[in-house]
C-alpha atoms as a PDB file:
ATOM      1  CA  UNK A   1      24.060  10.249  10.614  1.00  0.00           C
ATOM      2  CA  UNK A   2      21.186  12.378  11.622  1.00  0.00           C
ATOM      3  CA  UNK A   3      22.397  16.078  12.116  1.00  0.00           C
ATOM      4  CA  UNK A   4      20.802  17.575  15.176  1.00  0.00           C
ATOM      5  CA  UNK A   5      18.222  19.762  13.943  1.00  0.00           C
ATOM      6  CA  UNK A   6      16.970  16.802  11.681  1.00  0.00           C
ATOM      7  CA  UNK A   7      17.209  14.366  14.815  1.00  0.00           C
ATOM      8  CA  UNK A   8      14.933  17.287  16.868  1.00  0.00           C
ATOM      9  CA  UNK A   9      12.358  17.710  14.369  1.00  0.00           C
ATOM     10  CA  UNK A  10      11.572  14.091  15.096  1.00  0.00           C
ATOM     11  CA  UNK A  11      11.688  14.420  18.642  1.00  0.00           C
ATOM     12  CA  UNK A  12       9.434  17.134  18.834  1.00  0.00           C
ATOM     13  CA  UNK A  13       6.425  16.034  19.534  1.00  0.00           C
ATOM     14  CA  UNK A  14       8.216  13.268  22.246  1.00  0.00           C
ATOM     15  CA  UNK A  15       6.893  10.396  20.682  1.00  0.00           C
ATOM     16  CA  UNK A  16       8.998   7.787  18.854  1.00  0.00           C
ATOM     17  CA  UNK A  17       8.285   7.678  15.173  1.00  0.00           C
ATOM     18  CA  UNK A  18       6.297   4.309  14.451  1.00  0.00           C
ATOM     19  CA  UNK A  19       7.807   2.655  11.436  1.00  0.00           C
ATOM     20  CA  UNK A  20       5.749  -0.431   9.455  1.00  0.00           C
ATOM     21  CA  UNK A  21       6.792  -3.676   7.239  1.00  0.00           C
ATOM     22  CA  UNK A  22       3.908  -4.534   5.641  1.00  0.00           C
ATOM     23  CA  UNK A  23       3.674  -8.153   3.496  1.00  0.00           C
ATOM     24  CA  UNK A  24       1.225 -10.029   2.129  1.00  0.00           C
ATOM     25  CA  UNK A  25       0.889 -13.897   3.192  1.00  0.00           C
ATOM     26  CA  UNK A  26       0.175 -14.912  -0.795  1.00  0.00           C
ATOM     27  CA  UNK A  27       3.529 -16.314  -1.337  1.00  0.00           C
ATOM     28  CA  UNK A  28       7.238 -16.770   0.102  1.00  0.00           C
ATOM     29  CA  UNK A  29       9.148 -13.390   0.774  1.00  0.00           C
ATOM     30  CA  UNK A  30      12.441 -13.090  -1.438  1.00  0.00           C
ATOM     31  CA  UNK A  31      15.443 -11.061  -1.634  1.00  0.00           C
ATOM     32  CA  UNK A  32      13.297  -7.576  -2.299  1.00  0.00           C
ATOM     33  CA  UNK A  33      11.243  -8.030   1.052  1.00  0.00           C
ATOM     34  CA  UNK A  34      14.313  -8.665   2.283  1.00  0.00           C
ATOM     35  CA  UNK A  35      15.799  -5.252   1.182  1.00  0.00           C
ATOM     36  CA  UNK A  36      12.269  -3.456   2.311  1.00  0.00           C
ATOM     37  CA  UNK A  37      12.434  -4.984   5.818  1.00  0.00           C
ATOM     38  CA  UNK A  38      15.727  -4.246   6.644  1.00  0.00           C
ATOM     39  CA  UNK A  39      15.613  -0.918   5.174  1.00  0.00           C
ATOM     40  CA  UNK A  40      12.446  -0.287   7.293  1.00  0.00           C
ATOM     41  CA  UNK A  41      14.090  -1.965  10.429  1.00  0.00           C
ATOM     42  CA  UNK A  42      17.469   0.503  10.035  1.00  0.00           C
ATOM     43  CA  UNK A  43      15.236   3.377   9.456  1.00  0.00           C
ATOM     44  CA  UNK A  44      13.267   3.142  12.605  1.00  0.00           C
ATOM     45  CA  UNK A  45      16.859   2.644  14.471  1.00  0.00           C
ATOM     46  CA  UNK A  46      18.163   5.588  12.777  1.00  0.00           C
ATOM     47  CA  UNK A  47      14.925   7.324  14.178  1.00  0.00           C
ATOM     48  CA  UNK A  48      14.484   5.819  17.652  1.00  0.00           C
ATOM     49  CA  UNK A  49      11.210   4.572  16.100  1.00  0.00           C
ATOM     50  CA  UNK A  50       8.914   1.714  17.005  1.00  0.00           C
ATOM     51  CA  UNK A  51       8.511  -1.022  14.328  1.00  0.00           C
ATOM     52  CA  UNK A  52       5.860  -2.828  13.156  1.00  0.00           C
ATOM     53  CA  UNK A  53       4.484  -6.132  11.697  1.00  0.00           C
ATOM     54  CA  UNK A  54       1.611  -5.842   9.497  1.00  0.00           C
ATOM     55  CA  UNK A  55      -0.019  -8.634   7.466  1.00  0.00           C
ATOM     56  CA  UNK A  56      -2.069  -7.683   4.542  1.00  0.00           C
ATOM     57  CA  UNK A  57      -3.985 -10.512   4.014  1.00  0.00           C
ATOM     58  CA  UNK A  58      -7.164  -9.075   2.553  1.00  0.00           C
ATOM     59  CA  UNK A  59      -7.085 -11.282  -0.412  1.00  0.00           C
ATOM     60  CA  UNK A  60      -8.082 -14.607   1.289  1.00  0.00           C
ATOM     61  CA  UNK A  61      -8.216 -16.104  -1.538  1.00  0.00           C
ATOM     62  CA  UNK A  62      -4.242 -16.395  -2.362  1.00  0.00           C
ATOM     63  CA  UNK A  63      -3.303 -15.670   0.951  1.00  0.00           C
ATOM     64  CA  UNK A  64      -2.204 -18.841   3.008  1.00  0.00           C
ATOM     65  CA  UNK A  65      -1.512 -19.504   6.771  1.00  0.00           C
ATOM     66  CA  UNK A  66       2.186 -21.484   5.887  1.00  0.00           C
ATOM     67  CA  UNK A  67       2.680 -18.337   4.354  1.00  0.00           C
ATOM     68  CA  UNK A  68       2.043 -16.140   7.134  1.00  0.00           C
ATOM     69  CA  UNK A  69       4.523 -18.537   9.060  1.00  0.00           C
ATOM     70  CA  UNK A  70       7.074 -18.203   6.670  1.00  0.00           C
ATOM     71  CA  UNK A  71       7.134 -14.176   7.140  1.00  0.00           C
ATOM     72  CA  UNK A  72       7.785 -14.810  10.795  1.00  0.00           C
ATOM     73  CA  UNK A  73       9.919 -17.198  10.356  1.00  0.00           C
ATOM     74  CA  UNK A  74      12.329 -15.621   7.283  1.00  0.00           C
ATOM     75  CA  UNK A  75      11.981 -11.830   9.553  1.00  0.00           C
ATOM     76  CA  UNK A  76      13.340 -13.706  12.620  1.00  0.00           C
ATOM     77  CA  UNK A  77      16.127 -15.390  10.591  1.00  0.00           C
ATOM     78  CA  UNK A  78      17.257 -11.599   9.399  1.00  0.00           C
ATOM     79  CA  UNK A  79      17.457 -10.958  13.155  1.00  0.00           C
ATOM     80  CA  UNK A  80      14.027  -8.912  13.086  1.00  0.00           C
ATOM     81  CA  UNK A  81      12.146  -8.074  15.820  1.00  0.00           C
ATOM     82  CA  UNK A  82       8.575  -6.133  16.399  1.00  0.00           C
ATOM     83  CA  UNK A  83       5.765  -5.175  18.212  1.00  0.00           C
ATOM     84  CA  UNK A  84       3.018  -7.772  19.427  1.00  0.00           C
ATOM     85  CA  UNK A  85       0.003  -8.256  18.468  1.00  0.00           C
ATOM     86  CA  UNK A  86       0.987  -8.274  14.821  1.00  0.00           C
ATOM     87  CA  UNK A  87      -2.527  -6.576  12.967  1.00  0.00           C
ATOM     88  CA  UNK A  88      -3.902  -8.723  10.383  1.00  0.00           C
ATOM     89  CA  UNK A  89      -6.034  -6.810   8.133  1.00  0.00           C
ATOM     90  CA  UNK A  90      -8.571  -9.974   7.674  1.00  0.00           C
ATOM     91  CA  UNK A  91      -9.138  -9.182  11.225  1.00  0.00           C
ATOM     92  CA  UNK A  92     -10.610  -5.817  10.711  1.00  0.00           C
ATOM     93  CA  UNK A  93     -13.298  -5.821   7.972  1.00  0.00           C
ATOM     94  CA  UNK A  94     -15.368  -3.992   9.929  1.00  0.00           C
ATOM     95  CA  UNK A  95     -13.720  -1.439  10.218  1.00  0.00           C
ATOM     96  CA  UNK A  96     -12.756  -1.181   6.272  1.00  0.00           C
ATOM     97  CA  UNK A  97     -16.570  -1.060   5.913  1.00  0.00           C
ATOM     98  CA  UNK A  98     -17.154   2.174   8.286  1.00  0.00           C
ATOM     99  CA  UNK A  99     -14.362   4.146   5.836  1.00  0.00           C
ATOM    100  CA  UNK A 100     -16.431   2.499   2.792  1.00  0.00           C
ATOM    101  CA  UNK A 101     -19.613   3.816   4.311  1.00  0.00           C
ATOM    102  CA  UNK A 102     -18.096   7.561   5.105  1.00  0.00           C
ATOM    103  CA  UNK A 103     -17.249   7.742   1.434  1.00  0.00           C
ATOM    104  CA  UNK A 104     -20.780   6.697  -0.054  1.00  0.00           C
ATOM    105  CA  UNK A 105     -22.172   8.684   2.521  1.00  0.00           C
ATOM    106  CA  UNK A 106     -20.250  11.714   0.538  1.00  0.00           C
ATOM    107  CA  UNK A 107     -21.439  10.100  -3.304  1.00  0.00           C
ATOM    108  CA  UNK A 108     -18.011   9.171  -3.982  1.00  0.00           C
ATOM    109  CA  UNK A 109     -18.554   5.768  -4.831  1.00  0.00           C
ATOM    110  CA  UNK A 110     -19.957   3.879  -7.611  1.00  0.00           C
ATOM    111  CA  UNK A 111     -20.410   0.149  -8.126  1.00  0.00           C
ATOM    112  CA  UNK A 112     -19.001  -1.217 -11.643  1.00  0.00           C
ATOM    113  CA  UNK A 113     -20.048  -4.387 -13.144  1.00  0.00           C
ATOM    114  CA  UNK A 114     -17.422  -4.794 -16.182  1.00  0.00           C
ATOM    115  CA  UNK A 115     -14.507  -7.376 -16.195  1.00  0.00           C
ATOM    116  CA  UNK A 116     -11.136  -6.889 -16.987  1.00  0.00           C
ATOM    117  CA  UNK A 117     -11.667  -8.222 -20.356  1.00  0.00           C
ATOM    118  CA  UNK A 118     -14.442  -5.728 -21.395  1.00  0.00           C
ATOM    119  CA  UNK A 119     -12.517  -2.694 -19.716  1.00  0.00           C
ATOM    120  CA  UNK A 120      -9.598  -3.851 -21.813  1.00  0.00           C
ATOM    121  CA  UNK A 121     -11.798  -3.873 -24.546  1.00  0.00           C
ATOM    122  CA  UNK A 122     -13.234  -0.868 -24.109  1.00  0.00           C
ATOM    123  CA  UNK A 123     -10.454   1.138 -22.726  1.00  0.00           C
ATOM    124  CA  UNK A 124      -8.596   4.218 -25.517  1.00  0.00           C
ATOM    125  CA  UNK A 125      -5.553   2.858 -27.095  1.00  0.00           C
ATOM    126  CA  UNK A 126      -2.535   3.179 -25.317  1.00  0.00           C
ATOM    127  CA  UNK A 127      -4.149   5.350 -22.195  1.00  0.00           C
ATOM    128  CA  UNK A 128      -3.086   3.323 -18.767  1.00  0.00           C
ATOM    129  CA  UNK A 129      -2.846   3.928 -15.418  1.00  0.00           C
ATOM    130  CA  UNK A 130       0.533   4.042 -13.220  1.00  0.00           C
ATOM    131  CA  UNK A 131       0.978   0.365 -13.250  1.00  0.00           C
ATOM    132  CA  UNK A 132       0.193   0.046 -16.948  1.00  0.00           C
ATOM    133  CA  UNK A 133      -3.222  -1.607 -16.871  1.00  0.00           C
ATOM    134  CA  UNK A 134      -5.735  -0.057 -19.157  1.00  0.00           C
ATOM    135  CA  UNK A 135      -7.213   2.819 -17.803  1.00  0.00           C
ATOM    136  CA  UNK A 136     -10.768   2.390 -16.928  1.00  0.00           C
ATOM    137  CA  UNK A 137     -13.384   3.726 -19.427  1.00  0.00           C
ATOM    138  CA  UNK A 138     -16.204   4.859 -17.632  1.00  0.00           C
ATOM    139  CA  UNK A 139     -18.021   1.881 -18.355  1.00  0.00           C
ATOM    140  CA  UNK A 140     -21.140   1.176 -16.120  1.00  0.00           C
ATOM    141  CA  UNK A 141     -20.418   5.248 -14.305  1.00  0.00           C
ATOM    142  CA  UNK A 142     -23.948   6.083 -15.283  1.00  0.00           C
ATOM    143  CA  UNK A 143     -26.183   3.089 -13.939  1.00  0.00           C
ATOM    144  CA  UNK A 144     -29.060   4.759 -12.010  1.00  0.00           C
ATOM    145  CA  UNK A 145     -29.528   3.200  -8.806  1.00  0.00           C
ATOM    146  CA  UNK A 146     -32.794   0.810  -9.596  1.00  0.00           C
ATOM    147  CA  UNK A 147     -30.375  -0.600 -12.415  1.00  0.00           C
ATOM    148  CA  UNK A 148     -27.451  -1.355 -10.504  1.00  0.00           C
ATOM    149  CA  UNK A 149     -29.806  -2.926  -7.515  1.00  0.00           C
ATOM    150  CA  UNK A 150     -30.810  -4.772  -9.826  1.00  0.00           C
ATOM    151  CA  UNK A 151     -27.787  -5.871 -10.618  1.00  0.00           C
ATOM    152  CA  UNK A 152     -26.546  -6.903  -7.412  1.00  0.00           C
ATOM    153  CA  UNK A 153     -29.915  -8.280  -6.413  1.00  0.00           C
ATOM    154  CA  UNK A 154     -29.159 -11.053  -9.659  1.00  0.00           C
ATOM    155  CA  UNK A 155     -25.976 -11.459  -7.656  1.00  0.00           C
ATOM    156  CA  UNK A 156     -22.925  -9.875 -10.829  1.00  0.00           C
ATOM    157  CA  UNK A 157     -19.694  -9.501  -9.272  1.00  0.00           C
ATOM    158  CA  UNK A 158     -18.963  -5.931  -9.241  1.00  0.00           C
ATOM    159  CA  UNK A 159     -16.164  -3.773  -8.125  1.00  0.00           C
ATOM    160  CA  UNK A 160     -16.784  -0.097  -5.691  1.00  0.00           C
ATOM    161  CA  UNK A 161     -14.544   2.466  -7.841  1.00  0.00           C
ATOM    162  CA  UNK A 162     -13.831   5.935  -6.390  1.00  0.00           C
ATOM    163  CA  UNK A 163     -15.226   8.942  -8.638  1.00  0.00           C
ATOM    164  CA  UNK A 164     -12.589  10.709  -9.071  1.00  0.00           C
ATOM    165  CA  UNK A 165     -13.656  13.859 -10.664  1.00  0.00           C
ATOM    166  CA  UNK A 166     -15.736  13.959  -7.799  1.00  0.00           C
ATOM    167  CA  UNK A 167     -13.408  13.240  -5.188  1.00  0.00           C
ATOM    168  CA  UNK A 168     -11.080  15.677  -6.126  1.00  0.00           C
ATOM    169  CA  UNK A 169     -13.522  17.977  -6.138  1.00  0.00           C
ATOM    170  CA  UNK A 170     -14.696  17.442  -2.499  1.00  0.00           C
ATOM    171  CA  UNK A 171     -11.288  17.791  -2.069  1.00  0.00           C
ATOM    172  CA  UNK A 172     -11.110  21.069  -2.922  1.00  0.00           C
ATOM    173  CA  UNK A 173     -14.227  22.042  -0.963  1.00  0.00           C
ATOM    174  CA  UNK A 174     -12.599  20.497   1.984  1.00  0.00           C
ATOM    175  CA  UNK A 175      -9.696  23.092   1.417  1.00  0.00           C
ATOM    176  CA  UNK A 176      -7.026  19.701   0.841  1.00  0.00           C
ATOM    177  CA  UNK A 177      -6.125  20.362  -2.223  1.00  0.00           C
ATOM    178  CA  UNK A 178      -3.577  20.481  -4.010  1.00  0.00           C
ATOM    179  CA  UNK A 179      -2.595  16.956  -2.326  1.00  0.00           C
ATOM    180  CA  UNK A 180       1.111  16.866  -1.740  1.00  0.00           C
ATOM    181  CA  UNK A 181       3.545  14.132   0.713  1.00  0.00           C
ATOM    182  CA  UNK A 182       6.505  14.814   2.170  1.00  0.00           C
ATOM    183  CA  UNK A 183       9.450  12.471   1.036  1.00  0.00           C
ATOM    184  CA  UNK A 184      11.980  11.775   3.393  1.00  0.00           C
ATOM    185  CA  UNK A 185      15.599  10.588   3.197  1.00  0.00           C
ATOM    186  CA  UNK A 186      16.502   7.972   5.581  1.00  0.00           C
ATOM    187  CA  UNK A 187      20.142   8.969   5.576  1.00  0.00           C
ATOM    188  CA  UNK A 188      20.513  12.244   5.710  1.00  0.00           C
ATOM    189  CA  UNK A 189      16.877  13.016   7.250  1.00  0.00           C
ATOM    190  CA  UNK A 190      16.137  15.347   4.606  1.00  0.00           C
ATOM    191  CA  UNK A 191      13.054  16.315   3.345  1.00  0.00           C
ATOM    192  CA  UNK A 192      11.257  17.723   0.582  1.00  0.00           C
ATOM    193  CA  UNK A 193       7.494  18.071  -0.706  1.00  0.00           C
ATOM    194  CA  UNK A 194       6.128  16.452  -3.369  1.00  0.00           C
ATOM    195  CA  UNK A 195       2.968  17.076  -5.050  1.00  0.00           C
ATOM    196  CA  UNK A 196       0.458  14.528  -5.887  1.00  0.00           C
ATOM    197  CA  UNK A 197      -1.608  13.504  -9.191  1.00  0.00           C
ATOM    198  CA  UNK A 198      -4.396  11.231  -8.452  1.00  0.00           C
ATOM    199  CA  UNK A 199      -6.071  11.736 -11.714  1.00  0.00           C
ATOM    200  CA  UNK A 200      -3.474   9.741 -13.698  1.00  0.00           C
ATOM    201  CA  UNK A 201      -5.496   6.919 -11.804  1.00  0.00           C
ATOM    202  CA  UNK A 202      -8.636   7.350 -12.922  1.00  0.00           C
ATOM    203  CA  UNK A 203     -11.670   5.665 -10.870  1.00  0.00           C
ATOM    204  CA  UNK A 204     -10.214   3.502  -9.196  1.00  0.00           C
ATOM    205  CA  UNK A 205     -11.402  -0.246  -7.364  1.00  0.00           C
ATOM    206  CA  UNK A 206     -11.626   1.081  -3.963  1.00  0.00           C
ATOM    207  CA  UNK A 207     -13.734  -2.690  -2.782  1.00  0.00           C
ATOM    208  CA  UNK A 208     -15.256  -5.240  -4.328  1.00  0.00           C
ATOM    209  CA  UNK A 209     -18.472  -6.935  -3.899  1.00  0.00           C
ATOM    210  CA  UNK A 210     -17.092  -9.730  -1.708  1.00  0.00           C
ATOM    211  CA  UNK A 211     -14.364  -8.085   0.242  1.00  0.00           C
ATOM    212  CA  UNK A 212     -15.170  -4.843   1.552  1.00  0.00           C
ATOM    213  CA  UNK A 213     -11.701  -2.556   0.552  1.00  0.00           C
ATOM    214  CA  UNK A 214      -8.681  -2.909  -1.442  1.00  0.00           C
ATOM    215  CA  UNK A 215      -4.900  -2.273  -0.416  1.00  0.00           C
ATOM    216  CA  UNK A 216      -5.747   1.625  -1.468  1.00  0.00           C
ATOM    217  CA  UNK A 217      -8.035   1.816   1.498  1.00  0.00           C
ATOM    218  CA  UNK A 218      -6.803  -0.976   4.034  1.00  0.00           C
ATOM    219  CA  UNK A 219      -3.300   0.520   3.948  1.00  0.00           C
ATOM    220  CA  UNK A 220      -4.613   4.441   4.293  1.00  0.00           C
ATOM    221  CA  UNK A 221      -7.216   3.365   7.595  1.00  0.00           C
ATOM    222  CA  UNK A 222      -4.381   0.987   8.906  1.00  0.00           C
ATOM    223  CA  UNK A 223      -1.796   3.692   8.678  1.00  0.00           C
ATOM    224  CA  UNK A 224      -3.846   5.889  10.534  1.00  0.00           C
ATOM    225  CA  UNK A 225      -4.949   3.569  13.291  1.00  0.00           C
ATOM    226  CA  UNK A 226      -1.488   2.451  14.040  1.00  0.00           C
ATOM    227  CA  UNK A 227      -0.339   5.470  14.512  1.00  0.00           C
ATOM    228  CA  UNK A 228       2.675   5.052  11.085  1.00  0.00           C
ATOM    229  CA  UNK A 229       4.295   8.307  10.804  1.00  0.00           C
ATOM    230  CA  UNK A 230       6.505   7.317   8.549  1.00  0.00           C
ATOM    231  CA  UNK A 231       5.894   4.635   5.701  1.00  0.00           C
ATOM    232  CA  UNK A 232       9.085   2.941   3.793  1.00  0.00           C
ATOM    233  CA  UNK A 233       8.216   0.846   0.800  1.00  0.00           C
ATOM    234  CA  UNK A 234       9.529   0.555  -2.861  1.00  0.00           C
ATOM    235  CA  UNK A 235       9.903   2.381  -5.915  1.00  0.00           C
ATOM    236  CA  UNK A 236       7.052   0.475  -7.500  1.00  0.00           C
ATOM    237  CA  UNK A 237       4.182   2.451  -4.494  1.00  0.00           C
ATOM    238  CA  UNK A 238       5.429   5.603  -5.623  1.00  0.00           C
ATOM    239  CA  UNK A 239       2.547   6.293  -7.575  1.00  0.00           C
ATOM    240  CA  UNK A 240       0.150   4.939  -5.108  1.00  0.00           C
ATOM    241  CA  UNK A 241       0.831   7.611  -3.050  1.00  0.00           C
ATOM    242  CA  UNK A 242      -1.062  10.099  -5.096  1.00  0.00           C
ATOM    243  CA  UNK A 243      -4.623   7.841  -3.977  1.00  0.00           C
ATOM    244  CA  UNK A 244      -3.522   7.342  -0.572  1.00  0.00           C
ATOM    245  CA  UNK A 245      -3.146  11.375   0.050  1.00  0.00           C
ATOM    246  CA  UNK A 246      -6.391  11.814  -1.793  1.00  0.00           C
ATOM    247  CA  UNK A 247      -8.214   9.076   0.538  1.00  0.00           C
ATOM    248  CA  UNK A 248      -6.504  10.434   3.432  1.00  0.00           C
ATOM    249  CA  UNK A 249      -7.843  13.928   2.780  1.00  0.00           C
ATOM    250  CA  UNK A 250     -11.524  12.583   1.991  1.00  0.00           C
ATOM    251  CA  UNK A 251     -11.299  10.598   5.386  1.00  0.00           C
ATOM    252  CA  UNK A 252      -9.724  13.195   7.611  1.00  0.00           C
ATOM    253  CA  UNK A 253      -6.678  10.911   8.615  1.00  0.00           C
ATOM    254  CA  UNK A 254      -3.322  12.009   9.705  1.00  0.00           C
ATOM    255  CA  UNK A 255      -0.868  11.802   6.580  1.00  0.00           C
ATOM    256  CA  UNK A 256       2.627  10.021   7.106  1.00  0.00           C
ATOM    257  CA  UNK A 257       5.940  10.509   5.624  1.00  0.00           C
ATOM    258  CA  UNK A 258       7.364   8.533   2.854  1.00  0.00           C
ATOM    259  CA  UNK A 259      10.265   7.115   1.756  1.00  0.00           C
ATOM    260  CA  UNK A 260      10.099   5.012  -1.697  1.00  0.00           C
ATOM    261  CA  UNK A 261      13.497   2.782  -1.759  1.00  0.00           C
ATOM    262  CA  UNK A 262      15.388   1.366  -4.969  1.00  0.00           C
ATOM    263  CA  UNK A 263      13.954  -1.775  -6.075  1.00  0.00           C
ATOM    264  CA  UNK A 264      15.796  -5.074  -6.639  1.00  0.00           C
ATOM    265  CA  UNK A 265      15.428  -6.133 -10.142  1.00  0.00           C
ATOM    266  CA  UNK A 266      15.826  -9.679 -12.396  1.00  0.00           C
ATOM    267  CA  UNK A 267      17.922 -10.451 -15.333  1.00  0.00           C
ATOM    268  CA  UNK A 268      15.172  -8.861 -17.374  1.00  0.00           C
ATOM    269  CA  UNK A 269      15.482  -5.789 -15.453  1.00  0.00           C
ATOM    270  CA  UNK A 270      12.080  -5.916 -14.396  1.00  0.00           C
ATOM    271  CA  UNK A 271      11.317  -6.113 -10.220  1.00  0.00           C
ATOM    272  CA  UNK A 272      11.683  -9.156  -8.121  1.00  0.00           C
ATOM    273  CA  UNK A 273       8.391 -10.699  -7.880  1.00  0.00           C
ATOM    274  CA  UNK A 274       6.429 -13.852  -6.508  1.00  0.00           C
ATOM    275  CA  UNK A 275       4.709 -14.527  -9.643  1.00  0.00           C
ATOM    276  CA  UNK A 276       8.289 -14.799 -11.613  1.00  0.00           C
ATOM    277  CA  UNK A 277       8.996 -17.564  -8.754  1.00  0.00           C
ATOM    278  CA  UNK A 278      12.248 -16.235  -7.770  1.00  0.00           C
ATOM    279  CA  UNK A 279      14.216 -17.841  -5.312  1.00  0.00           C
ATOM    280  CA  UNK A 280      12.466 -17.402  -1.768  1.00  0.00           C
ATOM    281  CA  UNK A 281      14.447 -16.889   1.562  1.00  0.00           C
ATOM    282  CA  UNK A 282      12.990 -20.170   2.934  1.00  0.00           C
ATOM    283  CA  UNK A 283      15.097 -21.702   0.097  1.00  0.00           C
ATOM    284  CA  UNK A 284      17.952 -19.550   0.549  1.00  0.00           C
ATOM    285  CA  UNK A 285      18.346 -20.157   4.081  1.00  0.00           C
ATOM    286  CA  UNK A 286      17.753 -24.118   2.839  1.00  0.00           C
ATOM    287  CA  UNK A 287      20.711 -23.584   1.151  1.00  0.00           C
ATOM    288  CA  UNK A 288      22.746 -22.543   3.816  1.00  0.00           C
ATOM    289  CA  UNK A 289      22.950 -18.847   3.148  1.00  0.00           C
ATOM    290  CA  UNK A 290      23.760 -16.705   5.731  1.00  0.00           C
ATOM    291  CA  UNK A 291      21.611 -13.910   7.158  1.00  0.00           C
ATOM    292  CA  UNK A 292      24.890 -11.701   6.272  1.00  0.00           C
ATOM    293  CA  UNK A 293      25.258 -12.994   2.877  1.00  0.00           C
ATOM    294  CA  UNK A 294      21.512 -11.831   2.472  1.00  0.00           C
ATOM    295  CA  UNK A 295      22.529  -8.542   3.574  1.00  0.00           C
ATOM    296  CA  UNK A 296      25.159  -8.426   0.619  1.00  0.00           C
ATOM    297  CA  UNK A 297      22.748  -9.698  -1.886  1.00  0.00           C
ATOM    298  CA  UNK A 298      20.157  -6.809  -1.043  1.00  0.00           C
ATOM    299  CA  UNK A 299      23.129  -4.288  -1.283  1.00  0.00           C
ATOM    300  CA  UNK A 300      22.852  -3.953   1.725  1.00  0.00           C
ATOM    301  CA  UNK A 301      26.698  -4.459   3.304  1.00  0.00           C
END
């Protein structure tokens, strides 16, 4: 339970938190969206929050209509409900391109020509970012701006990465810094602040040549135009967060509240995932498992 001063903190500004589930259509949800949903859904109860339906479906390449239908279908069978229209973020390019333009418009932004393979390559020995790729080199960083036209005009594919001694140092100027979020507990409505490292990312893919953001910047300028105050998502984002305050500060947007919930994990210990093919709630429900027995699965009765 909420206590009361909690519950009026909330209430102060007398509008109802908005809360956000957030998939992406490139495979079937399993037991861990599962968890996240209904974690999100409870939360927003607990809060007398609106929830919402977001589909992050800015990779078209691996992202798939039946897909999208499945979400709707799988949330439904939970006994979800949420706000129409649901925002799809293939919908709203556009507007990904007006936060891309703000940020060359400030020389943050540099394009980068090198595959994964020659990053690897390049990259020091055992230095990685947060999600244990190799962290990127530099490589490319000091093209002048005839040689990377040129470049693009001989049509490389090439990735947009963030400067981010540079950004951090507009960040400064801009009197944001240091970048910190405030973590929330869904249960007990605590809070506390905790303070950000966006370095540890290094430059980071903020778009690529032919789709104009990546989840750092769709989620940070979706956030914001929907109004999220609070943002519920697993264990795995944690780190994220340190780029999302950092793009949020460079962009001016409001920041939300977080709350990064335990992840579900496989006999290997290692998270649920689609790409490990575990079993999918389309084939759980196939097999006649209850919404409640879901529930239990997730640790969640």
């Amino acid at each position: 339970m909420l206590t009361a001063s909690v519950r009026a903190h909330y209430n102060a500004n007398m509008s109802p938190p908005v809360f956000r589930f957030a998939p992406s259509p490139n495979g079937y949800l399993h037991l861990g969206h599962a968890l996240s949903a209904l974690v999100t859904r409870e939360t927003a109860r607990r809060f007398n929050g609106r929830f919402l339906l977001r589909i992050e479906d800015i990779d078209i390449t691996r992202c798939h209509p039946e897909y999208e239908t499945a979400i709707f279908e799988d949330l439904a069978w939970l006994g979800l409900d949420w706000e129409e229209p649901v925002r799809r973020q293939s919908e709203h390019f556009d507007t990904y391109r007006g936060a891309l333009a703000k940020l060359e418009a400030m020389n943050l932004l540099y394009p980068c020509f090198a595959s994964r393979r020659e990053i690897a390559e390049s990259a020091a020995p055992g230095r990685t970012d947060p999600d244990g790729a190799p962290l990127y080199p530099g490589l490319h960083k000091g093209l002048t701006e005839d040689e990377a036209a040129a470049r693009k005009a001989a049509g490389e594919p090439f990735a947009l990465r963030l400067d981010m001694e540079r950004a951090i140092e507009t960040a400064r100027r801009m009197r944001a810094w240091p970048l910190a979020f405030t973590a929330f507990d869904p249960e007990s409505g605590a809070r506390e602040t905790v303070t950000c490292d966006p370095a540890r990312w290094g430059d980071a893919v903020i778009a690529r040549k032919d789709v104009p953001t990546s989840y750092h910047l769709a989620v940070v300028v979706d956030d914001a135009l929907q109004g999220i105050t609070h943002v519920t998502r697993g264990l795995d984002l944690l780190a994220a967060t340190d780029i999302h305050r950092l793009l949020q500060a460079l962009l001016e947007l409001p920041q939300p509240e977080y709350h990064h919930h335990r992840l579900l994990t496989g006999g290997e210990g290692r998270k649920l995932s689609k790409s490990d093919r575990v079993k999918s709630l389309k084939s759980l429900r196939a097999e006649g498992v209850t919404p409640s027995e879901v529930k239990r699965l997730a640790g969640l009765a």
